[in-house]
C-alpha atoms as a PDB file:
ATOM      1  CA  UNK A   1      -0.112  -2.102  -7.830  1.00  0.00           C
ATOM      2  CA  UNK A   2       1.560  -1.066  -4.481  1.00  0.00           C
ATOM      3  CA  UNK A   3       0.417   1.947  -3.204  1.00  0.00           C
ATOM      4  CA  UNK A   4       2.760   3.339  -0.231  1.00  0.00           C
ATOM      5  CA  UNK A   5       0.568   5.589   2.228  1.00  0.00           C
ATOM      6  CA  UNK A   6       1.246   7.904   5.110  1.00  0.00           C
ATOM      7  CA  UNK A   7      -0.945  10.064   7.658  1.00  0.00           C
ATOM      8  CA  UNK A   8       1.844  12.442   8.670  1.00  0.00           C
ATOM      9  CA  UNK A   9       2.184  13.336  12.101  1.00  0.00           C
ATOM     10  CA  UNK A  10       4.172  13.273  14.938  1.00  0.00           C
ATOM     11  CA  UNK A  11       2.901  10.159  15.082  1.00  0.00           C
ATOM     12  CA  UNK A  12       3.084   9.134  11.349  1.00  0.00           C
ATOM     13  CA  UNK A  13       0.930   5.979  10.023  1.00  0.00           C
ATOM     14  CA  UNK A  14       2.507   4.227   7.285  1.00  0.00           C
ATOM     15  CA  UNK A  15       0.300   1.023   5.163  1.00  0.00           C
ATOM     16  CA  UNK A  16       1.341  -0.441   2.360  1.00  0.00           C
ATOM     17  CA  UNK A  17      -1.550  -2.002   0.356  1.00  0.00           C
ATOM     18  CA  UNK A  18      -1.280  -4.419  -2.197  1.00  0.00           C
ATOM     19  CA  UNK A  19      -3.752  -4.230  -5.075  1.00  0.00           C
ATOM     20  CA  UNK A  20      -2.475  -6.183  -7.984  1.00  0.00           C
ATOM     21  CA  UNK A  21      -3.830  -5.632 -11.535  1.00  0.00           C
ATOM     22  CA  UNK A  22      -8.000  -6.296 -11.201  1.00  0.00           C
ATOM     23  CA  UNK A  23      -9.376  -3.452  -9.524  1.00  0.00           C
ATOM     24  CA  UNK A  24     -12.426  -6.207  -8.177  1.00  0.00           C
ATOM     25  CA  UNK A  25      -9.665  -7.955  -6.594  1.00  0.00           C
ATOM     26  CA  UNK A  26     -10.128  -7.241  -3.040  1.00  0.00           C
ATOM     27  CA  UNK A  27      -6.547  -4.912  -1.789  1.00  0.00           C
ATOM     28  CA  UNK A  28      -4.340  -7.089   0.258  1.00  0.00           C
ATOM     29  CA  UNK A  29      -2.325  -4.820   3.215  1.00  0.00           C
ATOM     30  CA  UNK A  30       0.855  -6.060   3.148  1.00  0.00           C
ATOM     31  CA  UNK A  31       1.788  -8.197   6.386  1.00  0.00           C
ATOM     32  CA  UNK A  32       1.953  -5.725   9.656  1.00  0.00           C
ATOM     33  CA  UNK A  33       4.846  -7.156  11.400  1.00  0.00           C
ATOM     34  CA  UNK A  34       7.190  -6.409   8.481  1.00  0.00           C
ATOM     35  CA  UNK A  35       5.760  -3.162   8.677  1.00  0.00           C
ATOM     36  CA  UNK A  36       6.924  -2.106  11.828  1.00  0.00           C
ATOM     37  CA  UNK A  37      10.684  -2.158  10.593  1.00  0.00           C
ATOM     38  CA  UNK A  38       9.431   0.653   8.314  1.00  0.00           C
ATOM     39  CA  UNK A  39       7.897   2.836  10.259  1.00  0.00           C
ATOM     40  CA  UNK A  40      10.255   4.016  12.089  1.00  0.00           C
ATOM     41  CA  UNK A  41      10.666   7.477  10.404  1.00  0.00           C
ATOM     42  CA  UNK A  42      14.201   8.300  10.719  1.00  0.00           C
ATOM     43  CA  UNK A  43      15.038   5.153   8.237  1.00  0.00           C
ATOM     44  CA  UNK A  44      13.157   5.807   5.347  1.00  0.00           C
ATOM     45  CA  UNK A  45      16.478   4.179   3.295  1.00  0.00           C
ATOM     46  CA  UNK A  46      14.647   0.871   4.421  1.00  0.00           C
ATOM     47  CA  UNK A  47      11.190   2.005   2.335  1.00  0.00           C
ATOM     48  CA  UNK A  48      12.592   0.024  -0.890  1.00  0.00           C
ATOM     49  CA  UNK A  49      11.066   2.962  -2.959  1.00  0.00           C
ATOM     50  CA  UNK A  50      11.266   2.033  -6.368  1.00  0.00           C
ATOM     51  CA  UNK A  51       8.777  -0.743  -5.468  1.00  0.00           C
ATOM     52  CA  UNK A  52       6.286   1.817  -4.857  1.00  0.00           C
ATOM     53  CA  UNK A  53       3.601   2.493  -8.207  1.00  0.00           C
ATOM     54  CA  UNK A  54       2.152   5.112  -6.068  1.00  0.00           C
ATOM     55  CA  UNK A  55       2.800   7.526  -2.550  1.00  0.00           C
ATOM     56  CA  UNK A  56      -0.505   8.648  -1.431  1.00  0.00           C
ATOM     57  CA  UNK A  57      -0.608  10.896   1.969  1.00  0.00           C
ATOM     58  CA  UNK A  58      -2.791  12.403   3.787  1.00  0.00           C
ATOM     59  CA  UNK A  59      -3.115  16.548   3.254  1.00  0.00           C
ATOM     60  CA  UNK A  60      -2.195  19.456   6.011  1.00  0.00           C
ATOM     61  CA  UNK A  61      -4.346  22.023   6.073  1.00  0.00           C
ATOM     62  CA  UNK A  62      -4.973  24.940   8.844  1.00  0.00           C
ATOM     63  CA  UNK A  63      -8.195  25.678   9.433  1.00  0.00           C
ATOM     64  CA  UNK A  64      -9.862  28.970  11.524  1.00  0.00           C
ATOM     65  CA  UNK A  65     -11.308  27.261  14.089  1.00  0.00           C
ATOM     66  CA  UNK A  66      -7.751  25.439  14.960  1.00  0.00           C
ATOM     67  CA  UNK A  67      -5.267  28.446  13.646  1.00  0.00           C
ATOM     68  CA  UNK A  68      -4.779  29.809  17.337  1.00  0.00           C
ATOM     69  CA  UNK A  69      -4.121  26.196  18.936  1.00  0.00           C
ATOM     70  CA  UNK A  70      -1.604  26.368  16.549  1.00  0.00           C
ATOM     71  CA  UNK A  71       0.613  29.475  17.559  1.00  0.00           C
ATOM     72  CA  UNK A  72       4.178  27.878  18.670  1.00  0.00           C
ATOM     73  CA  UNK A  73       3.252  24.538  17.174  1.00  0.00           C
ATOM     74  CA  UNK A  74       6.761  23.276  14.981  1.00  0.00           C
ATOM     75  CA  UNK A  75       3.742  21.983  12.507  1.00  0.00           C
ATOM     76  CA  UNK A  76       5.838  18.376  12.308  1.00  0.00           C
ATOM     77  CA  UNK A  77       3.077  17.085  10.320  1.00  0.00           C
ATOM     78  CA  UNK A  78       4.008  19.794   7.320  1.00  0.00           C
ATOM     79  CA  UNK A  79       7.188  19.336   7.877  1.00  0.00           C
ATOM     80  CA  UNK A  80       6.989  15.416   7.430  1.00  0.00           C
ATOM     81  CA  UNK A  81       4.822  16.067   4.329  1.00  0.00           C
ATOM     82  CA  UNK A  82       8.065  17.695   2.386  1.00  0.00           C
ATOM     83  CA  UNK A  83      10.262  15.139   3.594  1.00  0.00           C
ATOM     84  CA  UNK A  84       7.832  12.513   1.867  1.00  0.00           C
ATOM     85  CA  UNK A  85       7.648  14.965  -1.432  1.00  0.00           C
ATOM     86  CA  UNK A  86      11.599  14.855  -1.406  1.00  0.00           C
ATOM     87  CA  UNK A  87      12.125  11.421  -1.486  1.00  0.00           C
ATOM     88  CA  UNK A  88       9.270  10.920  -4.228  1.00  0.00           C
ATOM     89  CA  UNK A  89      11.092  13.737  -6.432  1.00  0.00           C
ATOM     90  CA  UNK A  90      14.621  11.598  -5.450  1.00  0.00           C
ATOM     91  CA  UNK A  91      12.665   8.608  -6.729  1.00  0.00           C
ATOM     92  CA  UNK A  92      10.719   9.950  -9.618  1.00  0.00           C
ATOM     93  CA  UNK A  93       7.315   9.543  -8.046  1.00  0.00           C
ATOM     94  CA  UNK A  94       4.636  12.133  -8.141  1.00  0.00           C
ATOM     95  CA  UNK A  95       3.172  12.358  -4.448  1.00  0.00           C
ATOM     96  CA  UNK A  96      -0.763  11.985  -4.308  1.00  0.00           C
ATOM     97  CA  UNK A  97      -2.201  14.275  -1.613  1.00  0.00           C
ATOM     98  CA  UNK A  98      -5.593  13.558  -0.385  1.00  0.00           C
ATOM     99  CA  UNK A  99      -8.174  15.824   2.349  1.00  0.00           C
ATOM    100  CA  UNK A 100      -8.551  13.834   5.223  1.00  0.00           C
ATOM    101  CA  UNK A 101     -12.390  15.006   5.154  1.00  0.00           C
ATOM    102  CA  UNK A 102     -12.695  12.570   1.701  1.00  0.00           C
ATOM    103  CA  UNK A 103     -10.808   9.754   3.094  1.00  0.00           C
ATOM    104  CA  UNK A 104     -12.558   9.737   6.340  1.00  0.00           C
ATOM    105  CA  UNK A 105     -15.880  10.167   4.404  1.00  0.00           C
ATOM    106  CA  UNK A 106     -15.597   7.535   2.090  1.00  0.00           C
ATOM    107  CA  UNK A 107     -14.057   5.035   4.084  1.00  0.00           C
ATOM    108  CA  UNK A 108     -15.444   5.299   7.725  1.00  0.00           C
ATOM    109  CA  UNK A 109     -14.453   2.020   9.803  1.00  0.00           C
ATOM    110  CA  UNK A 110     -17.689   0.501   9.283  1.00  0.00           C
ATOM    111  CA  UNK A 111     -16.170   0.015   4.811  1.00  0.00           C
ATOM    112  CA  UNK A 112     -12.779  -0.670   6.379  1.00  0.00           C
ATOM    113  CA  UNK A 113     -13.436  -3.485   8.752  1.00  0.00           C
ATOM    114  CA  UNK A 114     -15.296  -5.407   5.727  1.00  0.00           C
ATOM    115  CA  UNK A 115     -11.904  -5.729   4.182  1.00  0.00           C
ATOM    116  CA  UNK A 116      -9.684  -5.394   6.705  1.00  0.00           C
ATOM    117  CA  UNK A 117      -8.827  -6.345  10.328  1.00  0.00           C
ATOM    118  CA  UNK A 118      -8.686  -2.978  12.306  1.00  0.00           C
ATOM    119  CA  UNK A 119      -7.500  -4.351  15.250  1.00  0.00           C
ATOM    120  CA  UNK A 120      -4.042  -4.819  14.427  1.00  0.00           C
ATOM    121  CA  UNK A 121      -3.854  -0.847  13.447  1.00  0.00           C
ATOM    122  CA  UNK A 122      -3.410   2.165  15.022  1.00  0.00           C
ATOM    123  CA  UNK A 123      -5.453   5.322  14.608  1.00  0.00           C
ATOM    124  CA  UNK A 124      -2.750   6.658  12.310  1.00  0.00           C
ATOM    125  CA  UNK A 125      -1.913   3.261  10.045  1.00  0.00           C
ATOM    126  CA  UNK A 126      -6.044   3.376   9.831  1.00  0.00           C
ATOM    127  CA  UNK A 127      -5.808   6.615   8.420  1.00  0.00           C
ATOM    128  CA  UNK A 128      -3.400   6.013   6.102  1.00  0.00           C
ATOM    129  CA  UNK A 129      -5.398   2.728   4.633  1.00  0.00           C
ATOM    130  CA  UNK A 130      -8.334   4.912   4.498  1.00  0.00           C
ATOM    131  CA  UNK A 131      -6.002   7.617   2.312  1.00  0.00           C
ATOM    132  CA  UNK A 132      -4.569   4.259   0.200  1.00  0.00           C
ATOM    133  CA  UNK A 133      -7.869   3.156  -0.455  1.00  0.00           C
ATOM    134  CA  UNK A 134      -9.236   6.542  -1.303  1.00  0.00           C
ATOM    135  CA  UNK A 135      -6.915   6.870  -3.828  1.00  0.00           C
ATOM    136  CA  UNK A 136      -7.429   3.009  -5.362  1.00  0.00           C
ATOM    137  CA  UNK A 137     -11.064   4.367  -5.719  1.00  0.00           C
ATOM    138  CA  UNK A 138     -11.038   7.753  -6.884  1.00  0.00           C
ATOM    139  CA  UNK A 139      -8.582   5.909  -9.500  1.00  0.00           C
ATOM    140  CA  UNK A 140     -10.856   3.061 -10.187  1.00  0.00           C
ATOM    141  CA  UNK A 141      -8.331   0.834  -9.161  1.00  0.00           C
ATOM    142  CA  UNK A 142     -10.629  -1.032  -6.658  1.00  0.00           C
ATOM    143  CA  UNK A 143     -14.123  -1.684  -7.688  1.00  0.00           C
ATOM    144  CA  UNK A 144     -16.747  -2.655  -4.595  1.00  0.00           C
ATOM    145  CA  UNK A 145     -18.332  -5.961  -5.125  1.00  0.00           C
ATOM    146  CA  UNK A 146     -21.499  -6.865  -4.703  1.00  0.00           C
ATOM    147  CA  UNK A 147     -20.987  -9.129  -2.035  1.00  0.00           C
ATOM    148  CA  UNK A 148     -18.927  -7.030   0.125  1.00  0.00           C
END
């Protein structure tokens, strides 16, 4: 199972992670490097799409407390979020939105870095692994092991 996630932003993260077929197999993020041909946002004809068994991305929300730092903002990170629901629709794929709040609950660094090397990431490719592997688990599509 590939699962193609995004942290939209002006900044946007893109991972694609690499589960296979046994949810105890531990997720395998596809190689960096190749990544960075992808992420530029502006070429999203180079995302080979129909590869993708799901789009997971991080939710927008506005809350009180950050309304007013808001006022004049273009809001690029909603805007991105259509973008990525138009090219699922063009590619038949039902975008899975997930609240930062769960991803960042469920899996802080501390559950990232036992499966993954951080240190390669940015803040905003972290974030989008941490949406990716929300989703695998709220799915059961990944199963913790014991020994983890």
């Amino acid at each position: 199972m590939l699962v193609f996630a995004f942290d939209p932003g002006e900044t946007t993260g893109f991972v694609v992670v690499d589960q296979g077929k046994d949810a105890t197999r531990l997720p395998l993020l596809v190689d960096h490097e190749e990544l960075k041909l992808l992420q530029a946002f502006n070429n999203t004809d180079l995302i080979n799409w129909s590869a993708a068994d799901v789009v997971a991305m991080e939710e927008f929300r506005v809350y009180p407390a950050k309304a007013q730092s808001l006022i004049n903002n273009t809001l690029i990170a909603a805007r991105r979020i259509g973008a990525l629901e138009q090219l699922c629709f063009v590619n038949n794929l039902t975008p899975q939105v997930i609240p930062a709040s769960q991803s960042k609950q469920l899996w802080p660094d501390t559950r990232l870095s036992k499966y993954f090397d951080l240190h390669k990431l940015t803040g905003h490719e972290r974030d989008a692994l941490r949406i990716a592997m929300t989703y695998l688990e709220n799915n059961n599509k990944f199963v913790e092991t014991v020994n983890a």
